[in-house]
PDB file of N, CA and C in Angstrom:
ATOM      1  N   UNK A   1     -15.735  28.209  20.123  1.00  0.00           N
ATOM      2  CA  UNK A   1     -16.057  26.808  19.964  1.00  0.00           C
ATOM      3  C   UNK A   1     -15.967  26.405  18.478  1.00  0.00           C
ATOM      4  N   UNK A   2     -16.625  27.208  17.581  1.00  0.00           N
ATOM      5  CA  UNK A   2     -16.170  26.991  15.862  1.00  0.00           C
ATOM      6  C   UNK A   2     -15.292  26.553  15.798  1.00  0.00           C
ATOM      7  N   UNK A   3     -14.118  27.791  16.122  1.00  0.00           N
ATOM      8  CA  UNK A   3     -12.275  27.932  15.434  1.00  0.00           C
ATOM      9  C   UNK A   3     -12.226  26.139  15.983  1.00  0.00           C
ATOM     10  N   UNK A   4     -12.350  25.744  17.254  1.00  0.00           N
ATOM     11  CA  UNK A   4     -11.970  24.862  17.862  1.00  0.00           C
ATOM     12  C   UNK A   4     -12.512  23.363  17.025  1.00  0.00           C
ATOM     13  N   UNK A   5     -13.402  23.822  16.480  1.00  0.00           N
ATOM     14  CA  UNK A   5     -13.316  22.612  15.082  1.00  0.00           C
ATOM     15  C   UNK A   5     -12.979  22.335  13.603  1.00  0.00           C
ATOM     16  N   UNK A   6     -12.705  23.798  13.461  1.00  0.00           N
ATOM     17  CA  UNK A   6     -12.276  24.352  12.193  1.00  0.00           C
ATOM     18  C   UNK A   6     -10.957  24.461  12.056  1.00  0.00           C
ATOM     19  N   UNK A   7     -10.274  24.660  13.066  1.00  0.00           N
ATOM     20  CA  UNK A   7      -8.643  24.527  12.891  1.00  0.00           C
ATOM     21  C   UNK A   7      -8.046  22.783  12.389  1.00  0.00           C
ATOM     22  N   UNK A   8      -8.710  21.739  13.122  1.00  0.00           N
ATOM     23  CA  UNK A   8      -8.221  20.461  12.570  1.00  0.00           C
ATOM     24  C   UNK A   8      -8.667  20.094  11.323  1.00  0.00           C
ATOM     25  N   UNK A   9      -9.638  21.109  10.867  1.00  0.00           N
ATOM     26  CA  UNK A   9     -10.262  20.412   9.846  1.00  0.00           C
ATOM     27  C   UNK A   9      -9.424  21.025   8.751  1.00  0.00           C
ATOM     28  N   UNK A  10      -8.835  22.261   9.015  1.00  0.00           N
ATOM     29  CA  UNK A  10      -7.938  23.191   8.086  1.00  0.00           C
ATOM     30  C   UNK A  10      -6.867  22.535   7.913  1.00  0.00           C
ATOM     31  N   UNK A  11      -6.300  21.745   8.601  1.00  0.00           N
ATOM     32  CA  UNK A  11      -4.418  21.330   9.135  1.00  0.00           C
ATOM     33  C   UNK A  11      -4.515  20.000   8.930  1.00  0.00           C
ATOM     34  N   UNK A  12      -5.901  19.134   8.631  1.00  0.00           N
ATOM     35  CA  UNK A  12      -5.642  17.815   8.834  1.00  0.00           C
ATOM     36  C   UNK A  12      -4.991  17.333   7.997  1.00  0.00           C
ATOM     37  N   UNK A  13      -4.989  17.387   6.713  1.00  0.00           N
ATOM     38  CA  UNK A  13      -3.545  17.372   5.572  1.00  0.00           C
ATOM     39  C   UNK A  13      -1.962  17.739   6.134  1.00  0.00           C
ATOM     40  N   UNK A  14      -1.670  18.277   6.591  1.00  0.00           N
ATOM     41  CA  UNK A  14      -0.334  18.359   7.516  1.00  0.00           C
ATOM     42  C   UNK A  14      -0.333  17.770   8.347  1.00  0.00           C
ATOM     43  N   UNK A  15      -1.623  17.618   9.295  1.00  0.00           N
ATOM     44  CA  UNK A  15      -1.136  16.779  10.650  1.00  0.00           C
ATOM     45  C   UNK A  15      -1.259  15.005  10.468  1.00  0.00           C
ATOM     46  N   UNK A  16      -2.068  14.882   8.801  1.00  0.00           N
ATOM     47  CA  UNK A  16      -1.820  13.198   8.461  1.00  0.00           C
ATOM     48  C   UNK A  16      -0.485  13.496   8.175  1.00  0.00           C
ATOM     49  N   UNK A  17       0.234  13.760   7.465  1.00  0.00           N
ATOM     50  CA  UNK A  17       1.623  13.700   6.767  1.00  0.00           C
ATOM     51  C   UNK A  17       2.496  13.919   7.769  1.00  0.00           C
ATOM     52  N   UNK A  18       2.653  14.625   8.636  1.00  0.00           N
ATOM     53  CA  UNK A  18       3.276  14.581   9.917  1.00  0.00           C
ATOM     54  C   UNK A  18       3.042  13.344  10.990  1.00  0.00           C
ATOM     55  N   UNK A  19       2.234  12.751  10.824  1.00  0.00           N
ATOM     56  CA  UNK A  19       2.301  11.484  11.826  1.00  0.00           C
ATOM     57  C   UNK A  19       2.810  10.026  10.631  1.00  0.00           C
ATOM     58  N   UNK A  20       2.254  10.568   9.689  1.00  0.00           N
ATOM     59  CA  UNK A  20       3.028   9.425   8.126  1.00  0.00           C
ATOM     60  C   UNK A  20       4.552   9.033   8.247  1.00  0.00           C
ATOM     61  N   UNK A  21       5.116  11.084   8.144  1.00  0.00           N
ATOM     62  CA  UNK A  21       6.285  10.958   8.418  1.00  0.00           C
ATOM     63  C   UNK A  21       6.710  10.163   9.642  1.00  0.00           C
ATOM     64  N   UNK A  22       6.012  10.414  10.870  1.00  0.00           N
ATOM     65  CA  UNK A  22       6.887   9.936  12.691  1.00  0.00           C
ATOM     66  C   UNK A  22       6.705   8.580  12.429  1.00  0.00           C
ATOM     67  N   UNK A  23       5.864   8.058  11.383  1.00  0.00           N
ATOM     68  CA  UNK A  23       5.512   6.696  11.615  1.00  0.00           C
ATOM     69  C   UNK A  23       7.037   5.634  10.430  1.00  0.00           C
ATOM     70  N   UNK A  24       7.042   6.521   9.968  1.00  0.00           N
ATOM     71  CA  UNK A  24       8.113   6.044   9.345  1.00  0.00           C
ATOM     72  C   UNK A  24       9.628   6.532   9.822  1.00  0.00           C
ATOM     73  N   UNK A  25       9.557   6.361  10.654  1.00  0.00           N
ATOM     74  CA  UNK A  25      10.988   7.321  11.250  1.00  0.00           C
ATOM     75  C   UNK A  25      11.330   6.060  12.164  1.00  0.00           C
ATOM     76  N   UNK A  26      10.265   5.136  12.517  1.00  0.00           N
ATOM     77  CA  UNK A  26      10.337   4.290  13.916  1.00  0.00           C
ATOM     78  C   UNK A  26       9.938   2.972  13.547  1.00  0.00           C
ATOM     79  N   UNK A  27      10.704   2.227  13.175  1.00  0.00           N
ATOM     80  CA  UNK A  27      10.274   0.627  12.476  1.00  0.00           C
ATOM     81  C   UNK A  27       9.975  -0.249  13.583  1.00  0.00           C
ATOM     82  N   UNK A  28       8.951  -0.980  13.740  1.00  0.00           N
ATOM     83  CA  UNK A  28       8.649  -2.134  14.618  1.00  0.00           C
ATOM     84  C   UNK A  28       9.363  -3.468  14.223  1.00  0.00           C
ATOM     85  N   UNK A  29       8.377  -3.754  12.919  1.00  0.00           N
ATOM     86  CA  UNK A  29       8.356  -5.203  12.616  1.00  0.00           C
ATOM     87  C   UNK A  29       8.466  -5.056  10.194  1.00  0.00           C
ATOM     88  N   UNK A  30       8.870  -6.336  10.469  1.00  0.00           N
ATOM     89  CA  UNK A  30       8.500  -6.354   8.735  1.00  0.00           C
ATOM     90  C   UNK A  30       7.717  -7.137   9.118  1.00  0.00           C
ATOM     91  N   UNK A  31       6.486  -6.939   7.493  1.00  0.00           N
ATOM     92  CA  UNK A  31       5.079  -7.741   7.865  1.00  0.00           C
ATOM     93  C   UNK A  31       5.327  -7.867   6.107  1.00  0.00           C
ATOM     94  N   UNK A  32       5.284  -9.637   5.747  1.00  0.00           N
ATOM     95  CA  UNK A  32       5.232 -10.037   4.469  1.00  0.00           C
ATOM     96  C   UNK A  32       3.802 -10.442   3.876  1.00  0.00           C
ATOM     97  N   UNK A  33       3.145 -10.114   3.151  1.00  0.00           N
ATOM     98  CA  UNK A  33       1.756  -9.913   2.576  1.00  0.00           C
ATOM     99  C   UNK A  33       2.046 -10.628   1.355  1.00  0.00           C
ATOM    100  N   UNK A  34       0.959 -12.224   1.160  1.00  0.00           N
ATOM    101  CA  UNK A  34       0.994 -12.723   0.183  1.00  0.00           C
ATOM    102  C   UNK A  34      -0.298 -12.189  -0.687  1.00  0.00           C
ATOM    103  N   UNK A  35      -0.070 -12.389  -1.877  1.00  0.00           N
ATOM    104  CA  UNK A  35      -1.293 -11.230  -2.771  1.00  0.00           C
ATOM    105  C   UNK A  35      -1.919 -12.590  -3.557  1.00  0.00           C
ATOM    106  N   UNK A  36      -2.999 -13.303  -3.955  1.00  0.00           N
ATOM    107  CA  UNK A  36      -3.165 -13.315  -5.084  1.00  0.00           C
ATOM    108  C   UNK A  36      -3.242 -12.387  -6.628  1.00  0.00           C
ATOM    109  N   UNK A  37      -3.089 -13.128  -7.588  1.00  0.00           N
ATOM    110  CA  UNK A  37      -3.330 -12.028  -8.465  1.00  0.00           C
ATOM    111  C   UNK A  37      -4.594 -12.304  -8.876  1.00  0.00           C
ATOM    112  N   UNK A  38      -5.484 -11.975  -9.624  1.00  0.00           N
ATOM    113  CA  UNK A  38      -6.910 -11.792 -10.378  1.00  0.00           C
ATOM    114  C   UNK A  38      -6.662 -11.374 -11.674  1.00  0.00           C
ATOM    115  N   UNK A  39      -7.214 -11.876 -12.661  1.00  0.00           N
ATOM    116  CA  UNK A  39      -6.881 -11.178 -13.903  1.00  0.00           C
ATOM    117  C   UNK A  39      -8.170 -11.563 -14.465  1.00  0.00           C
ATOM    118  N   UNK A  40      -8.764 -11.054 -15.508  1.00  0.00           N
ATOM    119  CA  UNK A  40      -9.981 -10.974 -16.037  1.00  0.00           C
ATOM    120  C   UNK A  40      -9.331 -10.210 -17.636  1.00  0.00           C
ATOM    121  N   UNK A  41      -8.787 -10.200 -18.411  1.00  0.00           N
ATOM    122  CA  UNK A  41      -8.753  -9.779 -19.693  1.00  0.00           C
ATOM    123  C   UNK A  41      -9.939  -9.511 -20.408  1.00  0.00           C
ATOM    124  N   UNK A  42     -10.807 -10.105 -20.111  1.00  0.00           N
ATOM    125  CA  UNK A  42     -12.295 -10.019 -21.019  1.00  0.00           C
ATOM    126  C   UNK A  42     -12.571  -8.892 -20.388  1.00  0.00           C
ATOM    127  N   UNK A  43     -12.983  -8.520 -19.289  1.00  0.00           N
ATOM    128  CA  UNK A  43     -13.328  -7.550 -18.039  1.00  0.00           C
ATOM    129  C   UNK A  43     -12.504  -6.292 -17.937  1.00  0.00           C
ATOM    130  N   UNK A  44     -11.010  -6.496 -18.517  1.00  0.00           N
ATOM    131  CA  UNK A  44     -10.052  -5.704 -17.962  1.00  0.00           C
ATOM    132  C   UNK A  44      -9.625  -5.284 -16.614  1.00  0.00           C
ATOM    133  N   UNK A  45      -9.848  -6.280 -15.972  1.00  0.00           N
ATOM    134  CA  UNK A  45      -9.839  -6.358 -14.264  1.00  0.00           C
ATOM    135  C   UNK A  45      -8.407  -6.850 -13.609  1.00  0.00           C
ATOM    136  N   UNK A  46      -7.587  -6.224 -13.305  1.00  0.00           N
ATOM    137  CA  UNK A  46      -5.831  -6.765 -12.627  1.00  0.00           C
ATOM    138  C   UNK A  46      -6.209  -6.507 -11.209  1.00  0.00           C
ATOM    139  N   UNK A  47      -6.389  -7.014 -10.088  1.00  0.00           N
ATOM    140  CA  UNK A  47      -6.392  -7.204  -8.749  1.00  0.00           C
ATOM    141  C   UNK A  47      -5.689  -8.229  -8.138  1.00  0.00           C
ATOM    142  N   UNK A  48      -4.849  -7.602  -6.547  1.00  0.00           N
ATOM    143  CA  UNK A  48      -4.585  -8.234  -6.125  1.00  0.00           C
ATOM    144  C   UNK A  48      -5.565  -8.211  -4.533  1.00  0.00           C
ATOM    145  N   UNK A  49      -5.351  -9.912  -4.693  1.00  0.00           N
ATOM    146  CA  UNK A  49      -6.359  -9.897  -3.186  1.00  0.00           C
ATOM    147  C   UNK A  49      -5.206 -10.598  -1.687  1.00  0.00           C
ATOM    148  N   UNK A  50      -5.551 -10.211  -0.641  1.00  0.00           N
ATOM    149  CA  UNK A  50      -4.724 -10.545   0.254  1.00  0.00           C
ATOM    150  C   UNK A  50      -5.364 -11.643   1.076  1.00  0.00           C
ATOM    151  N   UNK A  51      -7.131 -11.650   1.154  1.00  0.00           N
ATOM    152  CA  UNK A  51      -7.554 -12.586   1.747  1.00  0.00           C
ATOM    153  C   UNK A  51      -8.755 -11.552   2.481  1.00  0.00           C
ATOM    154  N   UNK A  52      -8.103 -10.376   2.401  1.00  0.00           N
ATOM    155  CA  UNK A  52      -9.291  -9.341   3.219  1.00  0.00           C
ATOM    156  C   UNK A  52      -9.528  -8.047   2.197  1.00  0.00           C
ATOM    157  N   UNK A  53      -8.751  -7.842   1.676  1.00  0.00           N
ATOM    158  CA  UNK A  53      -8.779  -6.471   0.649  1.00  0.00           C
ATOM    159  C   UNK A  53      -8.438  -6.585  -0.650  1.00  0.00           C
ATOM    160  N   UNK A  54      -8.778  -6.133  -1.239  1.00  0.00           N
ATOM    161  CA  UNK A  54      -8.357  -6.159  -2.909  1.00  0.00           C
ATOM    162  C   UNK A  54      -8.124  -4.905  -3.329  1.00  0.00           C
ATOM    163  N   UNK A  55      -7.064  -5.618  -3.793  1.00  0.00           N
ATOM    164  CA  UNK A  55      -6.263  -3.471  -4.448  1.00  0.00           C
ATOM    165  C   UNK A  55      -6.424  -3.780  -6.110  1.00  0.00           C
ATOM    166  N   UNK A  56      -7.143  -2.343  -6.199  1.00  0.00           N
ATOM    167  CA  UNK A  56      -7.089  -2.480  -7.446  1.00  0.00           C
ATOM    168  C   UNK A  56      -6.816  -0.760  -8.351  1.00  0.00           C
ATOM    169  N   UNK A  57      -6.540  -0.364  -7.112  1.00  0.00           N
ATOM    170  CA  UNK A  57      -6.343   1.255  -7.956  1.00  0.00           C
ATOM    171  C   UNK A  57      -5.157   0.905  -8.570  1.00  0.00           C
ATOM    172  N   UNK A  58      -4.693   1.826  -9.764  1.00  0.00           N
ATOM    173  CA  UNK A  58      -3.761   1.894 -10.677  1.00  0.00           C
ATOM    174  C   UNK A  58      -2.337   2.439  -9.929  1.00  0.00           C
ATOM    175  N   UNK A  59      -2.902   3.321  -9.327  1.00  0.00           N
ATOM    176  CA  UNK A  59      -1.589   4.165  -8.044  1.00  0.00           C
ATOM    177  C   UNK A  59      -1.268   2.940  -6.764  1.00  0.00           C
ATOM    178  N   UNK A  60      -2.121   2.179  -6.342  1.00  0.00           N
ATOM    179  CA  UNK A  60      -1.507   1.667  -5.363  1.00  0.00           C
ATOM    180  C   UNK A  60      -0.581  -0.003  -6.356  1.00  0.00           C
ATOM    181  N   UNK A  61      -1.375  -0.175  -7.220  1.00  0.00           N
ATOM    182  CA  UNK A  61      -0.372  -1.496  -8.241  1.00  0.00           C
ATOM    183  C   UNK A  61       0.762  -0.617  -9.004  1.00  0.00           C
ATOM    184  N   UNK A  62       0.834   0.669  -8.914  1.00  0.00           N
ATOM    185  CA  UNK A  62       1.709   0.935  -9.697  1.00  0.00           C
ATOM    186  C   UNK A  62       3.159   0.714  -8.548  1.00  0.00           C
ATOM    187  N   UNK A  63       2.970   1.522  -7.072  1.00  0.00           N
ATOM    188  CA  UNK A  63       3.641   1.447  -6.099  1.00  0.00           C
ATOM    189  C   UNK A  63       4.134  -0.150  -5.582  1.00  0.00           C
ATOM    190  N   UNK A  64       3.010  -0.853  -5.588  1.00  0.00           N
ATOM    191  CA  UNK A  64       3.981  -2.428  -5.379  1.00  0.00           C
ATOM    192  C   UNK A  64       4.953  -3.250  -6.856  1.00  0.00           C
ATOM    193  N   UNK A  65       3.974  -2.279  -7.965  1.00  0.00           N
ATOM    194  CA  UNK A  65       5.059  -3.111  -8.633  1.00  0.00           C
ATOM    195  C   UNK A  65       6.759  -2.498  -8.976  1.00  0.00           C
ATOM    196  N   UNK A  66       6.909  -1.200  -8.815  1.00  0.00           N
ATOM    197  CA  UNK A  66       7.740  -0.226  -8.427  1.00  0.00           C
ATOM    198  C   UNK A  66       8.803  -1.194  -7.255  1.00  0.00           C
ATOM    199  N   UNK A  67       8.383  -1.137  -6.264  1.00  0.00           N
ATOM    200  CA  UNK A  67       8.596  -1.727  -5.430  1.00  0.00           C
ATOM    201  C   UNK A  67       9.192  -3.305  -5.618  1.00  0.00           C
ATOM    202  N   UNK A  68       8.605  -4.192  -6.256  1.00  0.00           N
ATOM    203  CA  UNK A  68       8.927  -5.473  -6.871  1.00  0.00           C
ATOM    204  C   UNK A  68       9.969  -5.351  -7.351  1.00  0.00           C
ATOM    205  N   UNK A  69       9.834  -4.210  -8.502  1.00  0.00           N
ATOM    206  CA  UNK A  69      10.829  -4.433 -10.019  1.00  0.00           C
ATOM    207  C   UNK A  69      12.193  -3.637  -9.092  1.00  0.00           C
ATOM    208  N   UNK A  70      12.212  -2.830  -7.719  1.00  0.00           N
ATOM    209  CA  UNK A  70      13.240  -1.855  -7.386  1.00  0.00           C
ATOM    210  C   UNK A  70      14.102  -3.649  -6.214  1.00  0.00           C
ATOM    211  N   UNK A  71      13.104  -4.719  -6.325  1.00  0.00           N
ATOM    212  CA  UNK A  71      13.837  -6.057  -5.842  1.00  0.00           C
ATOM    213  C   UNK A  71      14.405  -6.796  -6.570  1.00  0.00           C
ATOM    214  N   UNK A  72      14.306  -6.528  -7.691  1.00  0.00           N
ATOM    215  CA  UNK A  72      14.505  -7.487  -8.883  1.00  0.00           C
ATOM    216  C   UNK A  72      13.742  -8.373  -9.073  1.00  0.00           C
ATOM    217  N   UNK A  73      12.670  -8.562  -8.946  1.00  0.00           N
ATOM    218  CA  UNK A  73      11.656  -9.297  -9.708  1.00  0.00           C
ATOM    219  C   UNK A  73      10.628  -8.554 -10.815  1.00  0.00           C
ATOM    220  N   UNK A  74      10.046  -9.185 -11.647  1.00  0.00           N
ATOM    221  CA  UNK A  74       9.626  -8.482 -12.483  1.00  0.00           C
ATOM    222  C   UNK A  74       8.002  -7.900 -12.046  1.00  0.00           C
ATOM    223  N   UNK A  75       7.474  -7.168 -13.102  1.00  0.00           N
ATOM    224  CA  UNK A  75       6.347  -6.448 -12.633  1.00  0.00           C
ATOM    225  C   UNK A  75       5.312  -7.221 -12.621  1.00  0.00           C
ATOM    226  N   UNK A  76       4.220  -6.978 -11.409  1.00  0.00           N
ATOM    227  CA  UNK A  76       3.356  -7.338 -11.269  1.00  0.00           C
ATOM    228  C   UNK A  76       2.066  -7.573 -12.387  1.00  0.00           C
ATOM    229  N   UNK A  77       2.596  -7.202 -13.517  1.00  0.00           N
ATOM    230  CA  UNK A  77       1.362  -7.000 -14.516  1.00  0.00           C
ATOM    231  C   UNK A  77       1.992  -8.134 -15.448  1.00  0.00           C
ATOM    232  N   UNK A  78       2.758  -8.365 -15.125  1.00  0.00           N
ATOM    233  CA  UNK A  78       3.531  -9.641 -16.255  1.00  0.00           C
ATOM    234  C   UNK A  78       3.260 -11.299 -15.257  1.00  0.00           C
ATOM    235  N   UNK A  79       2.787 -10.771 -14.072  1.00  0.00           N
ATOM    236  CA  UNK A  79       2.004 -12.371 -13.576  1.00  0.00           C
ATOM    237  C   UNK A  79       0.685 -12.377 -13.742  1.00  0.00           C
ATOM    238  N   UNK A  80       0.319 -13.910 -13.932  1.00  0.00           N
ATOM    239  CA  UNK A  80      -0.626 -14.445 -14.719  1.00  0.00           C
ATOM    240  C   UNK A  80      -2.025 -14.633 -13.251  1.00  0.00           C
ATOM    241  N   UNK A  81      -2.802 -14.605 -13.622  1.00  0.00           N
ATOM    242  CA  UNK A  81      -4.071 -15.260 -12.883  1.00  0.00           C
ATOM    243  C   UNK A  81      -3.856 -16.260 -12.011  1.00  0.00           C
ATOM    244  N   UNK A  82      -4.475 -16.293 -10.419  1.00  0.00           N
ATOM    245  CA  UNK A  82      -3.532 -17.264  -9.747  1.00  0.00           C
ATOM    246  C   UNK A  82      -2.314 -17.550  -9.194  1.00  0.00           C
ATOM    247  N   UNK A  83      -1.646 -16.318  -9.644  1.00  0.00           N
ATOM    248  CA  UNK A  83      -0.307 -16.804  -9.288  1.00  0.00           C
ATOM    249  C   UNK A  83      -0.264 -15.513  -7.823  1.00  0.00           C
ATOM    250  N   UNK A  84       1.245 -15.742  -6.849  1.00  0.00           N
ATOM    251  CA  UNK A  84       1.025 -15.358  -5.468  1.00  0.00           C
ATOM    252  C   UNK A  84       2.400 -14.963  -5.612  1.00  0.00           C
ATOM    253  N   UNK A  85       2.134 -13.473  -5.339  1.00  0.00           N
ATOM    254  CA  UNK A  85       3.435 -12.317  -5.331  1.00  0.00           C
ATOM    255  C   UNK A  85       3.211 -11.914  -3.162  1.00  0.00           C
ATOM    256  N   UNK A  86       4.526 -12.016  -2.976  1.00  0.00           N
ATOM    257  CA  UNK A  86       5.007 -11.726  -1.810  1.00  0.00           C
ATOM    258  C   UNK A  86       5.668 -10.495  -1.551  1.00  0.00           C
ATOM    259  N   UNK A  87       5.020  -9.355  -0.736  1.00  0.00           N
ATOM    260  CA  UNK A  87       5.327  -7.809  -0.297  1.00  0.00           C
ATOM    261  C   UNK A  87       5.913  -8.028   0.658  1.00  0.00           C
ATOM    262  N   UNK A  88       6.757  -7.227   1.145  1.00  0.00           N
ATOM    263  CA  UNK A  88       7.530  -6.893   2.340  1.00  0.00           C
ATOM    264  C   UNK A  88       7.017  -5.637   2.669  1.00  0.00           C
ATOM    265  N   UNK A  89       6.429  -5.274   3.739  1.00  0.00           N
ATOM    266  CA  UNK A  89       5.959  -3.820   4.449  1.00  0.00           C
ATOM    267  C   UNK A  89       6.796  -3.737   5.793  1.00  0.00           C
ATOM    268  N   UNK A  90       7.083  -2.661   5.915  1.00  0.00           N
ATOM    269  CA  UNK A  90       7.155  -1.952   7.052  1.00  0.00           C
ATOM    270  C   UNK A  90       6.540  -1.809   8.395  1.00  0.00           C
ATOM    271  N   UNK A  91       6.039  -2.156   9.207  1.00  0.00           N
ATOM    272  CA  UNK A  91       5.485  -1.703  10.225  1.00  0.00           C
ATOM    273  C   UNK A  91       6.131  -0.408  11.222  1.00  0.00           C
ATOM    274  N   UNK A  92       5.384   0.778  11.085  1.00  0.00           N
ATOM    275  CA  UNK A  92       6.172   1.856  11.598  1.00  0.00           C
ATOM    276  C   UNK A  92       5.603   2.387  13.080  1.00  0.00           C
ATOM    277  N   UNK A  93       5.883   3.217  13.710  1.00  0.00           N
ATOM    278  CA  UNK A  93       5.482   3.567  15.229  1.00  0.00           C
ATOM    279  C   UNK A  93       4.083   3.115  15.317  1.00  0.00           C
ATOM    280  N   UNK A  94       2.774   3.667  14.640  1.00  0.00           N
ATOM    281  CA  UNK A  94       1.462   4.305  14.816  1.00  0.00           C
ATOM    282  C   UNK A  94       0.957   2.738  14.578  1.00  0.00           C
ATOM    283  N   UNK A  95       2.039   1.599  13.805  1.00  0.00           N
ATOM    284  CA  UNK A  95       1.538   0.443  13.300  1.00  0.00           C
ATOM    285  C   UNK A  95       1.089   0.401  12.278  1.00  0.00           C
ATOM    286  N   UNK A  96       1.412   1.653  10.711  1.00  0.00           N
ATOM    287  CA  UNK A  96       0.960   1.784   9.767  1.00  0.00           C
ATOM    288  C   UNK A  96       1.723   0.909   8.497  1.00  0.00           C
ATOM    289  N   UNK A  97       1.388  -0.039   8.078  1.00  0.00           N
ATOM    290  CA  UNK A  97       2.427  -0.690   6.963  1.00  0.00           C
ATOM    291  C   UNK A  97       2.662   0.821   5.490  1.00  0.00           C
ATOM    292  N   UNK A  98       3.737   0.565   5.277  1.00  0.00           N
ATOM    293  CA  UNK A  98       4.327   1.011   4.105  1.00  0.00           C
ATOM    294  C   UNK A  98       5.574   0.248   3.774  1.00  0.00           C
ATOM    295  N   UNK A  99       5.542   0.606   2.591  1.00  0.00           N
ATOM    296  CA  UNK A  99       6.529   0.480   1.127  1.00  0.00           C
ATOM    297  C   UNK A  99       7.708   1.144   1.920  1.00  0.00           C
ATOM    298  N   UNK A 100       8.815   0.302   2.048  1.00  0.00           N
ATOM    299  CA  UNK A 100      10.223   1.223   1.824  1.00  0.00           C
ATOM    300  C   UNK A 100      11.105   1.360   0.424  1.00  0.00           C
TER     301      UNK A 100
END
């Protein structure tokens, strides 16, 4: 009965990345995500908000603006407070959005 809870807990790093991968193998829908931006200079605060979440890790703004600048628009850190940057995601099998 242990092993039988201890094995997913060992593998669950492979078995997320293995359904990451199937999920990206199988496109549904594109899903376009308008962002505000947030800026706070006094604060040092760059966020974008969608209306439900606010991203503000450095790794996930580094990936949309990657993403932006790989469209030809420029990087997300060069728009101002207020202003509304538009993502294109993926929708894949499981219904997980990602970055292509």
């Amino acid at each position: 009965m242990l092993y039988a809870f201890m094995i997913p807990y060992f593998f669950k790093t492979y078995i997320d990345n293995f359904l990451l991968y199937i999920n990206t193998q199988f496109t549904h829908e594109v899903a376009v995500v308008e962002y505000n931006i947030i800026e706070n200079k006094k604060n040092k605060v760059y966020e974008l908000y969608d209306g439900n979440i606010f991203i503000d890790e450095k790794e996930e703004l580094d990936k949309i603006s990657n993403h932006i600048i790989n469209s030809k628009y420029k990087s997300i850190r060069e728009y101002k407070n207020k202003d509304v940057i538009k993502v294109e995601f993926t929708n894949g099998l499981l219904n997980v959005k990602y970055l292509e």
